[in-house]
C-alpha atoms as a PDB file:
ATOM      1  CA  UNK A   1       3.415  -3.607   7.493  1.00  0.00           C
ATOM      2  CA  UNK A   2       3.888  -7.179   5.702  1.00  0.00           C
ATOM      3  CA  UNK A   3       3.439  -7.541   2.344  1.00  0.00           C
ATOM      4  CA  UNK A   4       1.026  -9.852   0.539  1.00  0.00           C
ATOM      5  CA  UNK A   5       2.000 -13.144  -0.132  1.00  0.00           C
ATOM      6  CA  UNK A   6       3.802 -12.549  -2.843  1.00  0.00           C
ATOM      7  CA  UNK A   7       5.871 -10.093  -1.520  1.00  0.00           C
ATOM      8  CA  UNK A   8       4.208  -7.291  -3.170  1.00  0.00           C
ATOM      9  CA  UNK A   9       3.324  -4.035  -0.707  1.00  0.00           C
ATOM     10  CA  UNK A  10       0.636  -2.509  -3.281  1.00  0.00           C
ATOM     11  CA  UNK A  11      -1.162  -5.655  -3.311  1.00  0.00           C
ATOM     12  CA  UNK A  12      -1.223  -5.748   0.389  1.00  0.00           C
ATOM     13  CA  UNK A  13      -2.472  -1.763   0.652  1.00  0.00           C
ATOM     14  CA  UNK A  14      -5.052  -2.924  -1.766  1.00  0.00           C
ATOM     15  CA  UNK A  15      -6.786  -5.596   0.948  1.00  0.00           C
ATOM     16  CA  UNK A  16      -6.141  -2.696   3.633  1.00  0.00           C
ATOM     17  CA  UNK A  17      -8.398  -0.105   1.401  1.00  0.00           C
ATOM     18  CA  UNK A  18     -11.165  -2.479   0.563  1.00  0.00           C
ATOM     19  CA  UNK A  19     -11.425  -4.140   3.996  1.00  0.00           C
ATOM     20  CA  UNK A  20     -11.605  -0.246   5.662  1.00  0.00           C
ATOM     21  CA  UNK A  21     -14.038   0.893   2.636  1.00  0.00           C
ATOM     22  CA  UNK A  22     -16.581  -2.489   3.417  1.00  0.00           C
ATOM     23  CA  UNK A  23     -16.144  -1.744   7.473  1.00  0.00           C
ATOM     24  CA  UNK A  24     -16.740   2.206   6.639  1.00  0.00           C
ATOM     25  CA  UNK A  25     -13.587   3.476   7.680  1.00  0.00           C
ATOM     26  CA  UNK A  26     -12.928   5.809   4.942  1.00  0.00           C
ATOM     27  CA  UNK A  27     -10.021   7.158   6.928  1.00  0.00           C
ATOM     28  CA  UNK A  28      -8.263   4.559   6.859  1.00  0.00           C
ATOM     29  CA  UNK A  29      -9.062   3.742   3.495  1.00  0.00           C
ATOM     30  CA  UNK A  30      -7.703   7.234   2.431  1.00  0.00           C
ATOM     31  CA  UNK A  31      -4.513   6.900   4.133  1.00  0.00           C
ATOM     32  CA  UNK A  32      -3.393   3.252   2.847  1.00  0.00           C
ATOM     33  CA  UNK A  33      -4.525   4.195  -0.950  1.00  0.00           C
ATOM     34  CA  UNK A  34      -2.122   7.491  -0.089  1.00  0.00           C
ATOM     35  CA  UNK A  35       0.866   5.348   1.122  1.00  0.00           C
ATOM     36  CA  UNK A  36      -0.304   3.135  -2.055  1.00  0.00           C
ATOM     37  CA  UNK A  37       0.544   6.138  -4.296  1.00  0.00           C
ATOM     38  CA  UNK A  38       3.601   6.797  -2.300  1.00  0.00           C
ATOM     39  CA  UNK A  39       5.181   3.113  -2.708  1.00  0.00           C
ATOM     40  CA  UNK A  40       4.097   3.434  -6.790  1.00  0.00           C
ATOM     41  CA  UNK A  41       5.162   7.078  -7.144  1.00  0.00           C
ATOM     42  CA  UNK A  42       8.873   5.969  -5.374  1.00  0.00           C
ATOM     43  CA  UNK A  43       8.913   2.296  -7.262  1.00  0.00           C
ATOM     44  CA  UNK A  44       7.647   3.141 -10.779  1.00  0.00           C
ATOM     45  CA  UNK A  45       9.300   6.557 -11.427  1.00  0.00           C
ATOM     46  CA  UNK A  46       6.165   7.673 -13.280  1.00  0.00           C
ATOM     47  CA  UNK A  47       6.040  11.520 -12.453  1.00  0.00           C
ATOM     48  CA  UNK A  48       1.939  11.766 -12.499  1.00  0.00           C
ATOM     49  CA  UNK A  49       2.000   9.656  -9.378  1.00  0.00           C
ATOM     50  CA  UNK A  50       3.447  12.700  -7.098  1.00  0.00           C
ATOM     51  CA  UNK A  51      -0.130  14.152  -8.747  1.00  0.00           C
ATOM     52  CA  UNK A  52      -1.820  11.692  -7.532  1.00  0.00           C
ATOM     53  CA  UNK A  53      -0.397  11.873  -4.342  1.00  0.00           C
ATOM     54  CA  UNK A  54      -0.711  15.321  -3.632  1.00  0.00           C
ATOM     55  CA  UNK A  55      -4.764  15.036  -4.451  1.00  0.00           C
ATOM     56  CA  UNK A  56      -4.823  12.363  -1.907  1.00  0.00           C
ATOM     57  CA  UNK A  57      -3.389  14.825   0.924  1.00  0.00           C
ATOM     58  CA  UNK A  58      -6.091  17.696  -0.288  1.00  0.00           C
ATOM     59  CA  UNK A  59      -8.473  15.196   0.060  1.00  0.00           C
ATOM     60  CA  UNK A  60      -7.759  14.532   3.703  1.00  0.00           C
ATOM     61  CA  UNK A  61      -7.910  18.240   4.035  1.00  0.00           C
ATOM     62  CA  UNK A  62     -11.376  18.450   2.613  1.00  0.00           C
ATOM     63  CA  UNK A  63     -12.533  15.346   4.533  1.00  0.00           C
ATOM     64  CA  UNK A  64     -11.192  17.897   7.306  1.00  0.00           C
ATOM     65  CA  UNK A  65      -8.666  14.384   8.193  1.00  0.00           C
ATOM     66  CA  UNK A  66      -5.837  16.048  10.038  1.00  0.00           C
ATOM     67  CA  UNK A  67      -3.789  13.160  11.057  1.00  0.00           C
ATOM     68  CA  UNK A  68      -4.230  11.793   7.350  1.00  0.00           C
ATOM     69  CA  UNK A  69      -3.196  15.142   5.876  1.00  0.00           C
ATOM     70  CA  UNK A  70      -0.026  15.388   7.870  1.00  0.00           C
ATOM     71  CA  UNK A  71       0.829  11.380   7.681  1.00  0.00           C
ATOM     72  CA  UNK A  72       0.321  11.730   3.291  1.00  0.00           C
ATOM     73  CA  UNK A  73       2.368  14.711   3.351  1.00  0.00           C
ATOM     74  CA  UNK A  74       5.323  12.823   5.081  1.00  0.00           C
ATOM     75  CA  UNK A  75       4.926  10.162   2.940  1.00  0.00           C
ATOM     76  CA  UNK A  76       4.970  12.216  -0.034  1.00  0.00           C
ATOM     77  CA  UNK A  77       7.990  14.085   0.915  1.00  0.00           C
ATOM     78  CA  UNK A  78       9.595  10.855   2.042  1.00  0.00           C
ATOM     79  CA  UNK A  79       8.688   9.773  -1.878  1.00  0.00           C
ATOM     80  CA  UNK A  80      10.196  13.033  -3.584  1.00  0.00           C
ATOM     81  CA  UNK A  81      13.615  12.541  -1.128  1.00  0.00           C
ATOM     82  CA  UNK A  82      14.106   9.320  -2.606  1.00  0.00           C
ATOM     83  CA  UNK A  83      13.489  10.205  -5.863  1.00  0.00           C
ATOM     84  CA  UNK A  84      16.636  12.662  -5.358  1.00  0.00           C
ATOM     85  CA  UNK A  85      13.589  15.416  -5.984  1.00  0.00           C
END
């Protein structure tokens, strides 16, 4: 993945989950606002975030979006190894 412009990764998630939620590919939209929550929970430190991570997976699971569940959950335990959790 590149980052925006600017250099900044969340910025560049942020085009990925509007552009999927305008061509209705809520997916996808799911999964980038997921590794969006990852790259915040790892780069600001601020413990809610592995909250808001975690509801991201269940809602993969209730959107019954295997691949997403499994790719958010990496991504989340990617997050918490890095945070020395």
């Amino acid at each position: 993945m590149t980052a925006a412009p600017d250099g900044n990764p969340v910025a560049t998630l942020e085009e990925i989950i509007l552009t999927a939620e305008v061509e209705e590919q809520p997916w996808l939209a799911r999964v980038a606002r997921g590794v969006q929550a990852t790259v915040l929970m790892v780069t600001t430190g601020e413990p809610w975030r592995a909250e808001s991570c975690a509801s991201l997976v269940e809602e993969c699971a209730r959107a019954t979006d295997s691949w997403g569940e499994v790719l958010l959950a990496c991504a989340l335990g990617v997050a918490h190894t890095l945070q020395g959790e």
